[in-house]
Protein backbone atom coordinates (compact mmCIF):
# COMPACT_ATOMS: atom_id res chain seq x y z
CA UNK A 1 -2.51 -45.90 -93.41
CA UNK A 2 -5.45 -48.39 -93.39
CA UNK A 3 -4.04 -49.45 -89.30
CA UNK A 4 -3.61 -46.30 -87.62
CA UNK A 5 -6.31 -44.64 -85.29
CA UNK A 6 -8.52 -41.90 -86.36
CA UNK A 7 -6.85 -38.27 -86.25
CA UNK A 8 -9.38 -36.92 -83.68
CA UNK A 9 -9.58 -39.89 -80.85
CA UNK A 10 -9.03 -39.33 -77.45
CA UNK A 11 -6.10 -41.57 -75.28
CA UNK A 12 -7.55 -43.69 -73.49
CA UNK A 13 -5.62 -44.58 -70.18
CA UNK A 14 -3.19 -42.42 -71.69
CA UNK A 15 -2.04 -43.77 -74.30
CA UNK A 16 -3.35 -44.59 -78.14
CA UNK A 17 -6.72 -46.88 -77.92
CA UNK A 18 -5.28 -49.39 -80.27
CA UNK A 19 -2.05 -49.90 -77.81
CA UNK A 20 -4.61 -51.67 -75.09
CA UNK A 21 -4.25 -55.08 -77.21
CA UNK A 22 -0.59 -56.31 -76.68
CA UNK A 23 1.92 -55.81 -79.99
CA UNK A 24 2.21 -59.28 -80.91
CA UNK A 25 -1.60 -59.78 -81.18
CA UNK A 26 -2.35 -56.54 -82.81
CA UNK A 27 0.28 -57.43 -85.46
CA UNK A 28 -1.59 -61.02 -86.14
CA UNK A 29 -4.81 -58.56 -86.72
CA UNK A 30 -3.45 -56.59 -88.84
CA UNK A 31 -2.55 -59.64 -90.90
CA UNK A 32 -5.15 -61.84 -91.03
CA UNK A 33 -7.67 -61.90 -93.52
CA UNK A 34 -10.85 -61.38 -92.02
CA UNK A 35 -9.43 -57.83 -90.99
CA UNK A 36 -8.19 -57.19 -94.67
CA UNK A 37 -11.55 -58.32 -96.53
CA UNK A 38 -14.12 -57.35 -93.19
CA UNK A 39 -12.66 -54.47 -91.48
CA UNK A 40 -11.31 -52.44 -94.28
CA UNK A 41 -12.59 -49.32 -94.24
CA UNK A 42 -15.70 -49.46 -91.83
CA UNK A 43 -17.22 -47.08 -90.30
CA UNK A 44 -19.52 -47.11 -86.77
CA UNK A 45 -22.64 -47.50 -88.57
CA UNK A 46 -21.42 -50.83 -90.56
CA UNK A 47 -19.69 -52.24 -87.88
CA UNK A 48 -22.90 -52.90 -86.36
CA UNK A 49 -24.00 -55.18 -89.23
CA UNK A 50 -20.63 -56.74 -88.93
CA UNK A 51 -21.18 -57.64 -85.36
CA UNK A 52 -24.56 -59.19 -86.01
CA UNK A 53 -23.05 -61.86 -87.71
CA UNK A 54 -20.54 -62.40 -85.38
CA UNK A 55 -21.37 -66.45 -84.35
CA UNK A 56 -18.98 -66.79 -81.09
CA UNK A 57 -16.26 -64.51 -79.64
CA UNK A 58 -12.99 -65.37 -78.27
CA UNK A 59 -9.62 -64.09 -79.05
CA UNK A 60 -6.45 -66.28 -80.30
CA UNK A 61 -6.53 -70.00 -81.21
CA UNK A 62 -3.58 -72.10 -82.91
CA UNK A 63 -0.05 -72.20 -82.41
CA UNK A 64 0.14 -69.92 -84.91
CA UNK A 65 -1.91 -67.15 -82.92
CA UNK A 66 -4.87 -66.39 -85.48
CA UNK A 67 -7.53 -63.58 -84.02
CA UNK A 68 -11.40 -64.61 -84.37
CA UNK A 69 -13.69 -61.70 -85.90
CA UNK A 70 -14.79 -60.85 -82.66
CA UNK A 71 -11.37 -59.65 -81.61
CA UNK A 72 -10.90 -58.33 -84.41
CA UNK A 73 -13.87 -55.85 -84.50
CA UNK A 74 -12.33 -54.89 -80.72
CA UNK A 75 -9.45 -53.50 -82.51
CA UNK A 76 -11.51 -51.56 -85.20
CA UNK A 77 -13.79 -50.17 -82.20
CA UNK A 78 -10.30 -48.89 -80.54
CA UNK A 79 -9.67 -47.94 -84.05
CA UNK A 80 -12.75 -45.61 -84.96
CA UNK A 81 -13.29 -44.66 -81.23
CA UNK A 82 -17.04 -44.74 -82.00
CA UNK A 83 -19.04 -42.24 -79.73
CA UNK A 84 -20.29 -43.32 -76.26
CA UNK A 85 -23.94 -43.06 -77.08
CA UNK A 86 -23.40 -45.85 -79.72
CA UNK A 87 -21.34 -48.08 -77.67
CA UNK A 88 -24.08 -47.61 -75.14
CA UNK A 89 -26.72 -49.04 -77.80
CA UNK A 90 -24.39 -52.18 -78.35
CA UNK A 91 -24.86 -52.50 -74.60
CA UNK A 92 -28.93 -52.40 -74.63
CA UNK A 93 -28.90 -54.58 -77.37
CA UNK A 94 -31.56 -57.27 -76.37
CA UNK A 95 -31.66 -59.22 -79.80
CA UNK A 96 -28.48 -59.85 -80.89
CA UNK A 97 -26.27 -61.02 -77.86
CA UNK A 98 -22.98 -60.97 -79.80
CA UNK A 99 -23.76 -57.38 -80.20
CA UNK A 100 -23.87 -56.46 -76.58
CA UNK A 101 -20.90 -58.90 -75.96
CA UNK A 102 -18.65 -56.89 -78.29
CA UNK A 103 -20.24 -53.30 -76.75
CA UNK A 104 -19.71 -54.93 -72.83
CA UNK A 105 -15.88 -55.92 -74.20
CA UNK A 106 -15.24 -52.51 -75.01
CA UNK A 107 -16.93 -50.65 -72.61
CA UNK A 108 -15.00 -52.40 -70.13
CA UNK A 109 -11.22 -51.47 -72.08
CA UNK A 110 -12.37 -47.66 -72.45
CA UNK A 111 -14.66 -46.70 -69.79
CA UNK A 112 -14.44 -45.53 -66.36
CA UNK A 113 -15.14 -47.41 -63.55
CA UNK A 114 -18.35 -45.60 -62.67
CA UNK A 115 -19.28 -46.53 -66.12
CA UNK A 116 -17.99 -50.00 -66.42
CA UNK A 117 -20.30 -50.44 -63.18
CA UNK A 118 -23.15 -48.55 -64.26
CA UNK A 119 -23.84 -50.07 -67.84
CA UNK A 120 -22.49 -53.94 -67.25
CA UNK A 121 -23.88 -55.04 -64.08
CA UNK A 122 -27.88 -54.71 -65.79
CA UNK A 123 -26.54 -57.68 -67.72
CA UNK A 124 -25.63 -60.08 -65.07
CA UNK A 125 -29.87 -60.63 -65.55
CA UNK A 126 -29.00 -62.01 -69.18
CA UNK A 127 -28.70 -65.56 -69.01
CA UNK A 128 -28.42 -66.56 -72.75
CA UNK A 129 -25.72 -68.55 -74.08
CA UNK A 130 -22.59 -67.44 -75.29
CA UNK A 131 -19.95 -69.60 -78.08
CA UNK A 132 -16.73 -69.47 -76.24
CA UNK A 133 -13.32 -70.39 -78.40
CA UNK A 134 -10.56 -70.93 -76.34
CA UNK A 135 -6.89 -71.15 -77.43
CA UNK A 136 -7.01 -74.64 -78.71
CA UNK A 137 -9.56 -73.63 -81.33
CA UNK A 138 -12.42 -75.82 -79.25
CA UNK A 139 -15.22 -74.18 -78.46
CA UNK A 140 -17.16 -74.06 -75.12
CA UNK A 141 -20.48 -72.94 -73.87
CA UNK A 142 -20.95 -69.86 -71.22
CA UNK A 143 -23.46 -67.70 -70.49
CA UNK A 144 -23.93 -63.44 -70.93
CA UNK A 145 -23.99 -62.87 -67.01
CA UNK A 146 -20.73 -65.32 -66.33
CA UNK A 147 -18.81 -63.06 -69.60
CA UNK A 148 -19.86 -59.94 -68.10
CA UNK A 149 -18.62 -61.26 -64.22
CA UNK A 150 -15.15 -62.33 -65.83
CA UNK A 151 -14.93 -58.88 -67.32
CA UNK A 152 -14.97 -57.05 -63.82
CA UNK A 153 -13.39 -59.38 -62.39
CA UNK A 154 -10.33 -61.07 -64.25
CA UNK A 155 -7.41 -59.01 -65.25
CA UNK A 156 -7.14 -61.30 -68.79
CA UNK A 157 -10.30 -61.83 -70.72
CA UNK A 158 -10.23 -63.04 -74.86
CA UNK A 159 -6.58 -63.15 -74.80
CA UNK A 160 -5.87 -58.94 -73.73
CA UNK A 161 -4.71 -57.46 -70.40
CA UNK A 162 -7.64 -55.27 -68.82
CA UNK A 163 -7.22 -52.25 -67.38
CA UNK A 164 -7.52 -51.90 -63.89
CA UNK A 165 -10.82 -50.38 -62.43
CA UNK A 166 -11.49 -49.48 -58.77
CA UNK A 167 -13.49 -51.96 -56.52
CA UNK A 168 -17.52 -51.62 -56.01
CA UNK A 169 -16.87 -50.83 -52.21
CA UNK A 170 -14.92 -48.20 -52.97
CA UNK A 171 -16.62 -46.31 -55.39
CA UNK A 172 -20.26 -46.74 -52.78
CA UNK A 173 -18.56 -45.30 -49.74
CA UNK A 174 -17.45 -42.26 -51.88
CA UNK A 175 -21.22 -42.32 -53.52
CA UNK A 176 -20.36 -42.23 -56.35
CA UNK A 177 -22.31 -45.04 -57.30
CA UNK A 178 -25.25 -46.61 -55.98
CA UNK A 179 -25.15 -49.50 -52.98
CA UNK A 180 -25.70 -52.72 -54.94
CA UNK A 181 -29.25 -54.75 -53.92
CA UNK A 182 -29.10 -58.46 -54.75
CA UNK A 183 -32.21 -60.12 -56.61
CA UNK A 184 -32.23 -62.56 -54.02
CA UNK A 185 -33.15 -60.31 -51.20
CA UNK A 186 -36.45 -59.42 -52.75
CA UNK A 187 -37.27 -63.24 -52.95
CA UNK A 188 -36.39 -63.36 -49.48
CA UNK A 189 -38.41 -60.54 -48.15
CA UNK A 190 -41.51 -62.20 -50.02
CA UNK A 191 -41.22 -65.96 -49.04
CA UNK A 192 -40.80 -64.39 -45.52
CA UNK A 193 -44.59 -62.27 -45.73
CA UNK A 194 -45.94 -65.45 -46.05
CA UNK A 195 -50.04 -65.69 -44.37
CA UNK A 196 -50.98 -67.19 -41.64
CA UNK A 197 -53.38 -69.66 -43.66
CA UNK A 198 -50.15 -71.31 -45.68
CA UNK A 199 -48.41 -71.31 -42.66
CA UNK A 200 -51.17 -73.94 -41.01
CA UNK A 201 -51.82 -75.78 -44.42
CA UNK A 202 -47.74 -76.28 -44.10
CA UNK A 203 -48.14 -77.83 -40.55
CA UNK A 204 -50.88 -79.85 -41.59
CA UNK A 205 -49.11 -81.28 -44.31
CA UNK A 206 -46.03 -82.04 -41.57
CA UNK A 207 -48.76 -83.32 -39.50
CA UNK A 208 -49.76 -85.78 -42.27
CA UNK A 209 -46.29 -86.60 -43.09
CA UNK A 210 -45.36 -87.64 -39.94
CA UNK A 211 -48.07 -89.99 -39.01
CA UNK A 212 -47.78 -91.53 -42.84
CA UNK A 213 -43.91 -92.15 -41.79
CA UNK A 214 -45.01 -93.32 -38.05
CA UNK A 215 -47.34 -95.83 -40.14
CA UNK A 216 -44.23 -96.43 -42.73
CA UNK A 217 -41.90 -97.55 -40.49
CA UNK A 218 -44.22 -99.43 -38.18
CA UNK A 219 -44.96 -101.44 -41.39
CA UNK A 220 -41.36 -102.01 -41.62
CA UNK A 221 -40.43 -102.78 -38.30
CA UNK A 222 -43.64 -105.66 -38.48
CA UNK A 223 -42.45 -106.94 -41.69
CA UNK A 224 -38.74 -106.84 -40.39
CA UNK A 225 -39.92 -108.65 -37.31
CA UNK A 226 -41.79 -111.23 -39.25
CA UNK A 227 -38.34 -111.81 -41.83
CA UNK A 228 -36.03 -112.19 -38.94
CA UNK A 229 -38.71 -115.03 -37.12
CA UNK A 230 -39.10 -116.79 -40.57
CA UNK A 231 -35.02 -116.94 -41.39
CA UNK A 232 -34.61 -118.32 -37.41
CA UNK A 233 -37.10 -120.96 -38.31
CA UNK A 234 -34.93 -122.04 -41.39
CA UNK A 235 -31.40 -121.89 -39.75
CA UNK A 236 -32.85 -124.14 -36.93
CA UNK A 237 -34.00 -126.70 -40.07
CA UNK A 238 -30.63 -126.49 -41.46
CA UNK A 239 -29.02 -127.67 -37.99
CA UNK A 240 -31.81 -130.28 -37.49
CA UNK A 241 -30.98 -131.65 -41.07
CA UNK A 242 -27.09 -131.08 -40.36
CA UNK A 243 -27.29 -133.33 -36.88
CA UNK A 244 -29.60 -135.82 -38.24
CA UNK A 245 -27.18 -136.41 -41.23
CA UNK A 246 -23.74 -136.36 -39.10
CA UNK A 247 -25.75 -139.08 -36.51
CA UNK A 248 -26.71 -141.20 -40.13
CA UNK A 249 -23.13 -140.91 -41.68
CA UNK A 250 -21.73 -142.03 -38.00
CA UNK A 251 -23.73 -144.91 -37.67
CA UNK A 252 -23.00 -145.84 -41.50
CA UNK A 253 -19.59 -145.62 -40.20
CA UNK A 254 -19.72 -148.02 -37.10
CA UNK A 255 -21.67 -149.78 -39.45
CA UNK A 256 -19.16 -150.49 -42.08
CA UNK A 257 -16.83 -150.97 -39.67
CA UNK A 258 -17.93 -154.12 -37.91
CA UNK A 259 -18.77 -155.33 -41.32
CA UNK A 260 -15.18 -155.68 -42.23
CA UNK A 261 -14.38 -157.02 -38.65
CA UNK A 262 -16.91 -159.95 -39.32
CA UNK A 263 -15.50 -160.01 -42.96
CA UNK A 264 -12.26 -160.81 -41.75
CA UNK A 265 -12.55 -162.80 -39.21
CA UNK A 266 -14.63 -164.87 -41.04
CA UNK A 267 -12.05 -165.12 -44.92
CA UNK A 268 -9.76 -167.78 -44.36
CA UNK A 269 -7.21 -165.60 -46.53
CA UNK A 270 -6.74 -163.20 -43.20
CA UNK A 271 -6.12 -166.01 -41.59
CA UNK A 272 -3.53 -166.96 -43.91
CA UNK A 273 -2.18 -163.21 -43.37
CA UNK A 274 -2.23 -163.13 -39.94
CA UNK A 275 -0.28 -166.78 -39.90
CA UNK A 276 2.06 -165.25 -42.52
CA UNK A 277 3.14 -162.06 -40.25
CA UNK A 278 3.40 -164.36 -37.13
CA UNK A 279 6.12 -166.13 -39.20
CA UNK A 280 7.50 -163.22 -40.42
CA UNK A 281 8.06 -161.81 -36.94
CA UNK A 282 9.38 -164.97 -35.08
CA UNK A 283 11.88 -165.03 -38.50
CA UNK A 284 13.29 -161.38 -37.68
CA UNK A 285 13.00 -162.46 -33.85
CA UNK A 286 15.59 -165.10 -34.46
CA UNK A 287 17.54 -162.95 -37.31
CA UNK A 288 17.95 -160.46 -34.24
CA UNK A 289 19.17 -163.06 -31.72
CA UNK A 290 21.75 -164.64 -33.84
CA UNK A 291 23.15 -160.74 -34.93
CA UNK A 292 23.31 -160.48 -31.53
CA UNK A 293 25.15 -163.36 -30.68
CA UNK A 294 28.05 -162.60 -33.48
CA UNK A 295 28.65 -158.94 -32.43
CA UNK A 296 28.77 -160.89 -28.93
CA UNK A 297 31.82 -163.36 -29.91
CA UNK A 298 33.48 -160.77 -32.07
CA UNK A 299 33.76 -158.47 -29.20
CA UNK A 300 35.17 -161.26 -26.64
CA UNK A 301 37.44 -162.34 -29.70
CA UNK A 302 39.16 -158.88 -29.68
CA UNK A 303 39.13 -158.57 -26.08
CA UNK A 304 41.35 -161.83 -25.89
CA UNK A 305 43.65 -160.73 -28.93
CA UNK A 306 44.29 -157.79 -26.92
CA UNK A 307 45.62 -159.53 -23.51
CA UNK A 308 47.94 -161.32 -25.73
């Protein structure tokens, strides 16, 4: 008895208000215990104290699909079908901006278009931020005006299928609502009224600017200038220095070099070397010849064993 909708509310999209929130989800409502111990028997008048101490919104977290209070108080509004008027008031609601989220939410799954237009667009100018839990159970950060954009323009918002509402272009070429005038248009029209007086302090401060960066990069084309003369001047030390050592360590070399020639010319062991290999090479010389001379006689040997 405690679940079922109010004896006197009206269908909403034709069918009963509590039926907008899927079965599954409306099921997990009815059985968690915030809805048991919060919800029981409220009426339009307490709900609104409820709703102030709402502290984020969202609408199932956890594998095992548990509703937050906000949702929850969705499904009592479909419940009690509270009168327009007082939805409207959640709406207007400058001080507590949990209360206007919860009268946006449901404004948006029981009104019109036309009135889903009229009464949630003021709010894109509400910038205050908004405790988001998503369906992990971690909480994120958005602001009033990007909830109340996702609500005419997402099909899925906190977990329920929205109804479908008419676009804005249709609805202004039928007049039946107002054509919408961006903020930014106003800021446009003024910074373009601009006096003649700002606009010549403006190009005298472009003036200015451009003969401090004339003098800037003059400064740094000098300074460049002077840089690249000063590293020439160093790489032309490094090959002076380079040269004059390869010339020293060439010299050194020819140097050494004769040295050892006088060095050995003058030891009487290189003599004895040099007198050594002589007699090592006349020894193979005659090793040779006599080699020679065998393979000689063997070969006229065989060539007279063969006549025979």
């Amino acid at each position: 008895m405690a679940n079922r909708t109010v004896k006197d509310a009206k269908s909403v999209r034709g069918t009963n208000p509590q039926y907008l929130i899927e079965k599954i989800i409306r099921a997990r409502i009815y059985d968690s215990k915030y809805w048991k111990e919060e919800c029981f028997a409220l009426t339009a008048e307490l709900l609104v104290d409820k709703a102030m101490e709402l502290r984020y919104i969202g609408g199932v977290y956890g594998g095992n699909i548990k509703p937050t209070p906000f949702l929850c108080l969705v499904l009592k509004l479909l419940q009690i079908q509270p009168e327009k008027d007082i939805v409207v008031q959640f709406i207007k609601n400058e001080e507590f901006k949990y209360v206007r989220a919860l009268g946006a939410y449901y404004m948006r799954l029981t009104g019109t278009s036309v009135d889903c237009y009229k009464y949630l667009e003021p709010l894109f100018a509400d910038s205050r931020k908004l405790r988001f839990q998503n369906r992990q159970g971690a909480f994120e950060v958005i602001h009033v005006d990007e909830f109340i954009d996702q609500l005419l323009r997402e099909e899925r918002m906190c977990d329920v299928i929205l109804p479908r509402i008419q676009k804005r272009h249709v609805l202004e070429e039928n007049n039946e609502i107002e054509v919408k005038v961006s903020i930014l248009d106003d800021d446009i029209d003024d910074g373009g009224s601009s006096s003649s007086d700002d606009e010549n302090e403006e190009e005298g401060e472009i003036h200015q600017d451009k003969s401090r960066m004339e003098v800037d990069s003059y400064s740094y084309h000098s300074s460049k200038y002077d840089s690249y003369h000063r590293e020439m001047e160093k790489d032309r030390d490094r090959r002076h220095r380079s040269e004059k050592s390869t010339k020293d360590r060439g010299r050194d070399r020819s140097r050494s070099k004769e040295r050892d020639r006088r060095h050995r010319s003058k030891s009487p062991r290189h003599k004895e070397r040099d007198h050594d290999r002589e007699r090592y090479k006349d020894h193979d010389r005659e090793k040779y010849r006599d080699s020679r001379s065998d393979r000689r006689d063997k070969g006229d040997r065989d060539r007279r064993y063969d006549r025979r």
